[in-house]
N, C-alpha and C. Protein backbone atom coordinates (compact mmCIF):
# COMPACT_ATOMS: atom_id res chain seq x y z
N UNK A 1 88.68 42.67 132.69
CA UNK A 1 90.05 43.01 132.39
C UNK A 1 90.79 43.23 133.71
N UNK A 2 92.12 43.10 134.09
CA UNK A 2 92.80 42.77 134.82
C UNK A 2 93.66 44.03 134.38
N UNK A 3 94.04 44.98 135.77
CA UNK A 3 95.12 45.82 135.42
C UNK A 3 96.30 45.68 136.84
N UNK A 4 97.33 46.29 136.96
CA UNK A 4 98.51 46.08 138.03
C UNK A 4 98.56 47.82 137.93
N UNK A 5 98.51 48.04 139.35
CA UNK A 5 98.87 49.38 139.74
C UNK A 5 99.05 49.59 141.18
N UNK A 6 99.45 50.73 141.51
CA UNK A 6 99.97 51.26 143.04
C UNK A 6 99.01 52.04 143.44
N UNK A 7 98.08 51.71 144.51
CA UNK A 7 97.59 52.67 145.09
C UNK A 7 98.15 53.17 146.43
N UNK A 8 98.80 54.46 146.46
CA UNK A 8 99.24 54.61 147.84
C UNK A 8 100.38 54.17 148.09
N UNK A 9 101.13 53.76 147.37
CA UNK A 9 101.97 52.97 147.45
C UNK A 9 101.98 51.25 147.53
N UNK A 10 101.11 51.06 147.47
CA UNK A 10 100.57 49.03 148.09
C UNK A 10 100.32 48.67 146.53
N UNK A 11 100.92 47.69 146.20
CA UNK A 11 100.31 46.97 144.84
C UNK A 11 99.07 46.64 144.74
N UNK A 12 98.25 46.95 143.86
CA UNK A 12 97.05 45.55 143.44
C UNK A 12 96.83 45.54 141.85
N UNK A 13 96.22 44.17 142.13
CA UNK A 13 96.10 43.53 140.69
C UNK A 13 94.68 43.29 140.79
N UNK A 14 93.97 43.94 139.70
CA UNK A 14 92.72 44.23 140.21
C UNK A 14 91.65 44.28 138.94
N UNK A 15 90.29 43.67 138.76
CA UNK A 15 89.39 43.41 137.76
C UNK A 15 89.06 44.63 137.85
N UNK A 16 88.76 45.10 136.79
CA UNK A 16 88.00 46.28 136.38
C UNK A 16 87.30 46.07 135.23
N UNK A 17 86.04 47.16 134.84
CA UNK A 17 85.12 46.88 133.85
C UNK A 17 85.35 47.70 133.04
N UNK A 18 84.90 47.20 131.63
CA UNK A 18 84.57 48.44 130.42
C UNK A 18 84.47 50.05 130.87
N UNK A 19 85.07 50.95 130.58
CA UNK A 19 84.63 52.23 130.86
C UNK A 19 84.33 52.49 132.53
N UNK A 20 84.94 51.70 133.63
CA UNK A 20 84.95 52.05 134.79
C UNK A 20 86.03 53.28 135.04
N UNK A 21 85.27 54.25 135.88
CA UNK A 21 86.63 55.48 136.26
C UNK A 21 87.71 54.73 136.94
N UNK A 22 88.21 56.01 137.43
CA UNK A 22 89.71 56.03 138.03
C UNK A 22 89.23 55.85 139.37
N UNK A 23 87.91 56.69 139.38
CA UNK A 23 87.31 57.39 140.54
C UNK A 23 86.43 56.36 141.30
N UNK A 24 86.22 55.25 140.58
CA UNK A 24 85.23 54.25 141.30
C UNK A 24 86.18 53.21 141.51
N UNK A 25 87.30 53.20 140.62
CA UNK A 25 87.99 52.02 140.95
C UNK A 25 88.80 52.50 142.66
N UNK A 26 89.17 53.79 142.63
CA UNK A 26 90.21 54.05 143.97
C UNK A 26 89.28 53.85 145.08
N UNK A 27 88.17 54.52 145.29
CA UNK A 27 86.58 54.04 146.64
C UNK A 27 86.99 52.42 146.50
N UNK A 28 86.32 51.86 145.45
CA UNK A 28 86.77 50.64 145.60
C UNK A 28 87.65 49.69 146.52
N UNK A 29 88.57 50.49 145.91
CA UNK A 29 90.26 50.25 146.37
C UNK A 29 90.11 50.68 148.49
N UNK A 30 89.10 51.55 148.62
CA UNK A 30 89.20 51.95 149.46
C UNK A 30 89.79 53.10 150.16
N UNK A 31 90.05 54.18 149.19
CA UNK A 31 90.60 55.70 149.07
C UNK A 31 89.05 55.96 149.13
N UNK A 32 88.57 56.85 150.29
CA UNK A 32 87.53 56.95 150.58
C UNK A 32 87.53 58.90 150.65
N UNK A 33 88.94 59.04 150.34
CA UNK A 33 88.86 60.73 150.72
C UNK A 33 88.54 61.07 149.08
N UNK A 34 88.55 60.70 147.80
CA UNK A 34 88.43 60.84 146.70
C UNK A 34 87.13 61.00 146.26
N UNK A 35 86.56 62.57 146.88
CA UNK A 35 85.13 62.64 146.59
C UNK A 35 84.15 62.56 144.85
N UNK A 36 82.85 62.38 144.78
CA UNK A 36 82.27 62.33 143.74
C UNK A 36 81.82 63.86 143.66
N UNK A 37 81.72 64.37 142.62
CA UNK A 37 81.43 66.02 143.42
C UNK A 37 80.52 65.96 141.58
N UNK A 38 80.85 66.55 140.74
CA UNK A 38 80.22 66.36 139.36
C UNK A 38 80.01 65.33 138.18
N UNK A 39 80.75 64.13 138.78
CA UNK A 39 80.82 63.22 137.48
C UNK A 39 81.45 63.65 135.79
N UNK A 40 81.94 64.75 135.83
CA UNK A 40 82.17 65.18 134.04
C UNK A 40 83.44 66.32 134.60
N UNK A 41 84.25 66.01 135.37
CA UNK A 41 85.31 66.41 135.27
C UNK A 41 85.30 68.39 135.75
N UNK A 42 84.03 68.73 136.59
CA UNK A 42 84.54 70.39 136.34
C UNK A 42 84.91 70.23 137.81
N UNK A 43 84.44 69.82 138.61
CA UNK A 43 84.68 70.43 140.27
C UNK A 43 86.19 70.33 140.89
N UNK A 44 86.59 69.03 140.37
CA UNK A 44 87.68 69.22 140.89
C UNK A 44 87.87 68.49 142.48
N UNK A 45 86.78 67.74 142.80
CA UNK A 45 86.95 67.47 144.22
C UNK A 45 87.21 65.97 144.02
N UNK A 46 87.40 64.79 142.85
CA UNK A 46 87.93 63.65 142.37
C UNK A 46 89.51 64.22 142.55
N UNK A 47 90.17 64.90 142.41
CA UNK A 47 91.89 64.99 142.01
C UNK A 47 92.78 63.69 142.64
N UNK A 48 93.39 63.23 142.03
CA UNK A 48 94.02 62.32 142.62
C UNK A 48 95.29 62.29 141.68
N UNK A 49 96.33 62.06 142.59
CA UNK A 49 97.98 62.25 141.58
C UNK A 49 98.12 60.98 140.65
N UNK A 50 97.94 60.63 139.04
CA UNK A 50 98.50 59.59 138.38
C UNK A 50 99.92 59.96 138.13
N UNK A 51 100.81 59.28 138.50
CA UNK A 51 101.82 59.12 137.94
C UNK A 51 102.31 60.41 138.32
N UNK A 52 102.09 60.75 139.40
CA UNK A 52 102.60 62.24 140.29
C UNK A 52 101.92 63.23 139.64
N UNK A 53 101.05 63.35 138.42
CA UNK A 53 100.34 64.69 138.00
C UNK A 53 98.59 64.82 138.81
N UNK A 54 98.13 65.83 138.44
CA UNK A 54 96.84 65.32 138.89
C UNK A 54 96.31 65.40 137.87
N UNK A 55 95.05 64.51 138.08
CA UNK A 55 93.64 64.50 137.42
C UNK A 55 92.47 63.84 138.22
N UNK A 56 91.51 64.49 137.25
CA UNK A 56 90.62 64.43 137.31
C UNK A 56 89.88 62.70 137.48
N UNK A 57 89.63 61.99 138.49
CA UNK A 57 89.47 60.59 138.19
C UNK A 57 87.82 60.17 138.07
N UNK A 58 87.03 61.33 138.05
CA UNK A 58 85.97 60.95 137.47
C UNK A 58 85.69 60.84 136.14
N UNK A 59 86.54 61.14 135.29
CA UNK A 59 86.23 61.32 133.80
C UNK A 59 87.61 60.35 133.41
N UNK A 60 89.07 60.05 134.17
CA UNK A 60 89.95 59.50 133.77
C UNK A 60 89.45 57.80 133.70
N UNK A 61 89.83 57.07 133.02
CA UNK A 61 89.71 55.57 132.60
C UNK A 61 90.39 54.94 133.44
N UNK A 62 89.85 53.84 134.77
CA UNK A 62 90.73 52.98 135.14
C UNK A 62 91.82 52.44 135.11
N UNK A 63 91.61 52.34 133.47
CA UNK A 63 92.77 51.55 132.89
C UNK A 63 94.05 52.47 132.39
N UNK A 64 93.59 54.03 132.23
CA UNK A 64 94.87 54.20 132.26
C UNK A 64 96.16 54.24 133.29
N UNK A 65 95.38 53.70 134.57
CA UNK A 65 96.55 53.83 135.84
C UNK A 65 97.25 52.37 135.53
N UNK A 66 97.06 51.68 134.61
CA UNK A 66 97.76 50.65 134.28
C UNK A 66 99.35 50.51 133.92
N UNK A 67 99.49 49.62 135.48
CA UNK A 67 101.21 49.99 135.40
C UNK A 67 101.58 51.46 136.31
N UNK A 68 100.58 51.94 136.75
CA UNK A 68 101.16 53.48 136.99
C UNK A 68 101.37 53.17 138.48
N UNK A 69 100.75 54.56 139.02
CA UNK A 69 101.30 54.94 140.86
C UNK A 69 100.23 56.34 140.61
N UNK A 70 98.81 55.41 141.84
CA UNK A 70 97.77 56.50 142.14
C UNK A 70 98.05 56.56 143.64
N UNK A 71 97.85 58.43 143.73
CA UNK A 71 98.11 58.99 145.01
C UNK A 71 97.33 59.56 145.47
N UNK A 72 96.35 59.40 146.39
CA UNK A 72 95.11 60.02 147.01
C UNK A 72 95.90 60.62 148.29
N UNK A 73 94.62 61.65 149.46
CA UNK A 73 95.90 62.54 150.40
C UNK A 73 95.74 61.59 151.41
N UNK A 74 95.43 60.44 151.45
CA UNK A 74 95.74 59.42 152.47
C UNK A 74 97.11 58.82 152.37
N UNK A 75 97.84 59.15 151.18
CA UNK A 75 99.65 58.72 151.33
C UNK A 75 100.18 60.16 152.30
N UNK A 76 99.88 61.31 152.00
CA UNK A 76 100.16 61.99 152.59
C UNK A 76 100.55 61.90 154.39
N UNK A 77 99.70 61.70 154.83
CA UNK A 77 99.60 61.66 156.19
C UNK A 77 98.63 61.10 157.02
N UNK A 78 98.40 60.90 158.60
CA UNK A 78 97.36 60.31 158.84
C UNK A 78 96.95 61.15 160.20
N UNK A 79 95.56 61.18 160.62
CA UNK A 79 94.79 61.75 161.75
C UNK A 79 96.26 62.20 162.38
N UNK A 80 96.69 60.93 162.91
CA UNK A 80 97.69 61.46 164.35
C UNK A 80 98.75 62.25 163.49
N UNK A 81 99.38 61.94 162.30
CA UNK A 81 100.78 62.16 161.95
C UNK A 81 100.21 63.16 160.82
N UNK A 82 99.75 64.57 160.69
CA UNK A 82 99.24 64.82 159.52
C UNK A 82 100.65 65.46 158.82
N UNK A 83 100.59 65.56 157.39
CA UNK A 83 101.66 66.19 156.42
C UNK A 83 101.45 67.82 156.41
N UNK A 84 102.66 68.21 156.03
CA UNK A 84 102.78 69.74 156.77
C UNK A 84 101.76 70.74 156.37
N UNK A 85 101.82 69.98 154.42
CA UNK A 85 101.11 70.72 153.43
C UNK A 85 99.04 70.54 154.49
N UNK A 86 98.85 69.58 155.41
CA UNK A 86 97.22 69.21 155.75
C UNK A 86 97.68 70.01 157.25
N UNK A 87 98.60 69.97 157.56
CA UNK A 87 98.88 71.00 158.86
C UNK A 87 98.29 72.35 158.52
N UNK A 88 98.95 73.21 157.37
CA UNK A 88 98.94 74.14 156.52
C UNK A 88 97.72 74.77 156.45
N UNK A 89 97.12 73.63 155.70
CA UNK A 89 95.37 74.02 155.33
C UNK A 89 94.76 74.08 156.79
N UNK A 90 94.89 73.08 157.94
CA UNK A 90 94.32 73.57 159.27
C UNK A 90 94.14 75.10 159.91
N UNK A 91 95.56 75.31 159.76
CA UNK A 91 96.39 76.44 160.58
C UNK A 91 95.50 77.63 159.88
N UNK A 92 95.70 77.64 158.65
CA UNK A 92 94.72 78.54 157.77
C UNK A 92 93.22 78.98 157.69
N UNK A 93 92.73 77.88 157.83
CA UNK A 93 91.31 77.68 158.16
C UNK A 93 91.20 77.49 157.05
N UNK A 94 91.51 76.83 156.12
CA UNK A 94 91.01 76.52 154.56
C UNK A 94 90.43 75.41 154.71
N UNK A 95 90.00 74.81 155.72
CA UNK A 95 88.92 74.02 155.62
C UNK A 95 87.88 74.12 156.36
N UNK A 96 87.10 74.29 155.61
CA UNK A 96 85.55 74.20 155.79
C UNK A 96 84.74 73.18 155.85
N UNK A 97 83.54 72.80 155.32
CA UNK A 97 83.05 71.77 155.07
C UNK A 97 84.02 70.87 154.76
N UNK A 98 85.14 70.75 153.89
CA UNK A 98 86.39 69.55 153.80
C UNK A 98 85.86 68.61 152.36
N UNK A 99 84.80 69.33 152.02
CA UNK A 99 84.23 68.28 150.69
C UNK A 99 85.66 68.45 149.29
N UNK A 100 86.03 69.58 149.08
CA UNK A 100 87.10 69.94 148.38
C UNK A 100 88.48 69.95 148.60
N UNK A 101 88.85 69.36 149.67
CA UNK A 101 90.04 69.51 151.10
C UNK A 101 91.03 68.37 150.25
N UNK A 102 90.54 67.45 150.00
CA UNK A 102 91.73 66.38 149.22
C UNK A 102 91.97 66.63 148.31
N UNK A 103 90.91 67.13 146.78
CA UNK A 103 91.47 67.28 145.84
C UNK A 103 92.40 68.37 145.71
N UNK A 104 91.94 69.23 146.81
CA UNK A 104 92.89 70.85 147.02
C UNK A 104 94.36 70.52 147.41
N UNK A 105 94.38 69.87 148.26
CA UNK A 105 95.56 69.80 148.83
C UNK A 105 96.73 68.61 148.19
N UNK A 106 96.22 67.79 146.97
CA UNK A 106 96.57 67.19 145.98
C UNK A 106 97.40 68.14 144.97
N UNK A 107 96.40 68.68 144.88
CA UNK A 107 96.56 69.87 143.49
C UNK A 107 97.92 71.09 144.09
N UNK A 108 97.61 71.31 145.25
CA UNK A 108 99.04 72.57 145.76
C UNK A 108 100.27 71.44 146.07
N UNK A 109 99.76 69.94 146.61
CA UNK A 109 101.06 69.10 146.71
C UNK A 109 102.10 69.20 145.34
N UNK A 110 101.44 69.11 144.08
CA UNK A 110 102.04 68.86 143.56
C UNK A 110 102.52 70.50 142.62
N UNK A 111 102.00 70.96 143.09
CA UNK A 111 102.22 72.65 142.70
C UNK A 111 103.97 72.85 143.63
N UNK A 112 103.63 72.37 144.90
CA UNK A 112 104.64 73.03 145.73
C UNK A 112 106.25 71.19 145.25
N UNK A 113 105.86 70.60 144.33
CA UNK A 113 106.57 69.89 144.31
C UNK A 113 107.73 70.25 142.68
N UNK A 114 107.11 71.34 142.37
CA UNK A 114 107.40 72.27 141.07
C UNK A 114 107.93 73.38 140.84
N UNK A 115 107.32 74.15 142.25
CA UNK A 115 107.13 75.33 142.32
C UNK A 115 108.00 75.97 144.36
N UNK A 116 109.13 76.23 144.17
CA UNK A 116 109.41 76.78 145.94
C UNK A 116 108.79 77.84 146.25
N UNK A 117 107.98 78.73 145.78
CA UNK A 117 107.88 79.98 146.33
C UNK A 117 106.81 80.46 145.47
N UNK A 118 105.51 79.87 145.32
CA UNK A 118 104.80 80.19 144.36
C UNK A 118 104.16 81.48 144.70
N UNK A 119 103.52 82.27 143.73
CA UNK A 119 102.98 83.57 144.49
C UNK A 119 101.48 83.04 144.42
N UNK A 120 100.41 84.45 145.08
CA UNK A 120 99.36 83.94 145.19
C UNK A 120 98.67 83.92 144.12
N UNK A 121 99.46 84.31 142.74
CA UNK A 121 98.35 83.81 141.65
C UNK A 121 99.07 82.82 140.88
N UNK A 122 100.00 82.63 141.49
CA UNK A 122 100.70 81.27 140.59
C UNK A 122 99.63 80.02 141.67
N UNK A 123 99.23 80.41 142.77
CA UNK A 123 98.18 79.44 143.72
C UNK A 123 97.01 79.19 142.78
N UNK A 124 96.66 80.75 142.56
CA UNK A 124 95.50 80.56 142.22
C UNK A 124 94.83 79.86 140.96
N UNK A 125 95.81 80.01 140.50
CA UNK A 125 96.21 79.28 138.76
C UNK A 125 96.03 77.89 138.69
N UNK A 126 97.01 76.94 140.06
CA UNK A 126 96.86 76.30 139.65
C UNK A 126 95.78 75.22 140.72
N UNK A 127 95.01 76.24 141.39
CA UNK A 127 93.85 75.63 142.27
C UNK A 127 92.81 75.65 141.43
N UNK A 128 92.42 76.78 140.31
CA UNK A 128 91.36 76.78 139.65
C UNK A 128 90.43 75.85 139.30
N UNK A 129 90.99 74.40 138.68
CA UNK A 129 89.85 73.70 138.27
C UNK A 129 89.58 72.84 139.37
N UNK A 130 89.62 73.34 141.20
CA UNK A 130 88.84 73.02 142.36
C UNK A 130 88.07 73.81 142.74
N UNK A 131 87.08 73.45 142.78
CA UNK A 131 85.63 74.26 143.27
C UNK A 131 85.75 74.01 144.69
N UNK A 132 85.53 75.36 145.41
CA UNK A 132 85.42 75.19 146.75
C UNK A 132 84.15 76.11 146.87
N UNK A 133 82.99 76.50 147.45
CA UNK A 133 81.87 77.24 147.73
C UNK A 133 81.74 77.61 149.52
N UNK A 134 82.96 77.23 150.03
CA UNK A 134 82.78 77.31 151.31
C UNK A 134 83.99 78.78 151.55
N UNK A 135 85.25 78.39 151.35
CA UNK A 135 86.05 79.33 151.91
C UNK A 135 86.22 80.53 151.18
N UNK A 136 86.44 80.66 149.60
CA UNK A 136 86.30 82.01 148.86
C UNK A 136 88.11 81.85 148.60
N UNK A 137 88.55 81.04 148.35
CA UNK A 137 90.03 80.75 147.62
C UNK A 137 91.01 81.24 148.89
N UNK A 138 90.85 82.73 149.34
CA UNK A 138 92.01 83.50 150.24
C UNK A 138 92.52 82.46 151.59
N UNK A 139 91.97 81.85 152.19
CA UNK A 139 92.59 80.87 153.12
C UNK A 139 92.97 79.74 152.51
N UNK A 140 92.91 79.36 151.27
CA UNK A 140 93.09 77.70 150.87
C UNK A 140 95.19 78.41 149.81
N UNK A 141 94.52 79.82 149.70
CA UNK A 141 96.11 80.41 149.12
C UNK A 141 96.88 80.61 150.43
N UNK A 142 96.27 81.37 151.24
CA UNK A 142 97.04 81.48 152.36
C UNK A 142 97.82 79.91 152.81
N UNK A 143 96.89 79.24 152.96
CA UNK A 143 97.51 78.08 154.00
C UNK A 143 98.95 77.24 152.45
N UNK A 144 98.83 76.87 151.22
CA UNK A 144 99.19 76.94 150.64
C UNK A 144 101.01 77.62 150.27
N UNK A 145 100.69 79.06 150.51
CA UNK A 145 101.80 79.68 151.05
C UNK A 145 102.89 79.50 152.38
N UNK A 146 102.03 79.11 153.14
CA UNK A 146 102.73 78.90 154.46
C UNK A 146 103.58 77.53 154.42
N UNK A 147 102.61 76.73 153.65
CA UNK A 147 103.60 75.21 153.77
C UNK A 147 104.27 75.49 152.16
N UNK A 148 104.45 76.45 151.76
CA UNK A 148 106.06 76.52 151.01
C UNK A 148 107.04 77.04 151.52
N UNK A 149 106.60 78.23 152.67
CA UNK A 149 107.45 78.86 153.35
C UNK A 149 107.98 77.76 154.28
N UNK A 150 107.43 76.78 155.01
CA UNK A 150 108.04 75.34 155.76
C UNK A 150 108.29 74.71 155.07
N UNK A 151 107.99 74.41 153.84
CA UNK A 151 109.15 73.62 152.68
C UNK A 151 110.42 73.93 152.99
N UNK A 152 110.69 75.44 152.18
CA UNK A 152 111.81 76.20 152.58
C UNK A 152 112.52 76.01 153.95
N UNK A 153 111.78 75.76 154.95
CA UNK A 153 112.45 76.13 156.01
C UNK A 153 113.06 74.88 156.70
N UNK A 154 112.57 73.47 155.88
CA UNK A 154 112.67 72.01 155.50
C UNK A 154 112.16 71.06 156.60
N UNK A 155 110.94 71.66 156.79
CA UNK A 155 109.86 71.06 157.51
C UNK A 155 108.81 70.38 156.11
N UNK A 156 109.44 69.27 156.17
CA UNK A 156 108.65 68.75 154.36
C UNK A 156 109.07 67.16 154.54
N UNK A 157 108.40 66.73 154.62
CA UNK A 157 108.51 65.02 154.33
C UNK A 157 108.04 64.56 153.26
């Protein structure tokens, strides 16, 4: 089967199989930051934006990005040019190991694209279904906070 979708912004038109994820088709695709972390949807380290929401793309169907616009944090920014929200998480130290670092910073992108001034349990709310085992949530809220406060301050691309 043949589907048309945006990864990243770049078109492709692209074979996919019976019951292939979201999550094998984007590696595929070559979104390489879109980790495998549980296969059944709890960790949270697959997140990737369909259609600007997130989910989960180990348990989501290929085919439903059909026609859509998938956003992994490689639209975000790059090594040299990083986005304020991956500045944020640096500055913070919310990254650790970095195994949970994309789907995290997916999940507050689109929090802080909802939300100007979220508090730290409106963070925490909506970081929950990302498992992190490295930092303990308080730096991944912290850094989080800071790039809403540079939202605000309209340091935001």
């Amino acid at each position: 089967m043949k589907i048309q979708l945006e990864l990243n912004g770049d078109p492709h038109y692209v074979d996919i199989e019976p019951g292939e994820s979201l999550l094998s088709l984007v590696r595929r695709l070559g979104a390489w930051s879109v980790r495998s972390g549980c296969d059944v949807g709890d960790c949270g380290s697959c997140t990737v934006l369909l259609n600007g929401r997130p989910v989960r793309s180990c348990i989501t169907f290929a085919a439903k990005a059909q026609g859509g616009s998938v956003t992994t944090v490689e639209a975000l920014g790059t090594p040299q040019a990083l986005h304020p929200l991956q500045e944020a998480f640096l500055e913070a130290g919310a990254v650790q190991c970095g195994y949970c670092t994309p789907g995290m910073v997916l999940v507050a992108y689109d929090l802080l694209t909802r939300v100007d001034d979220p508090s730290a349990d409106h963070v925490l709310r909506a970081i929950a279904g990302n498992l992190c085992r490295c930092t303990g949530y308080r730096k991944i809220v912290e850094a989080v906070r800071l790039a809403a406060r540079r939202k605000a301050e309209g340091r935001w691309r």
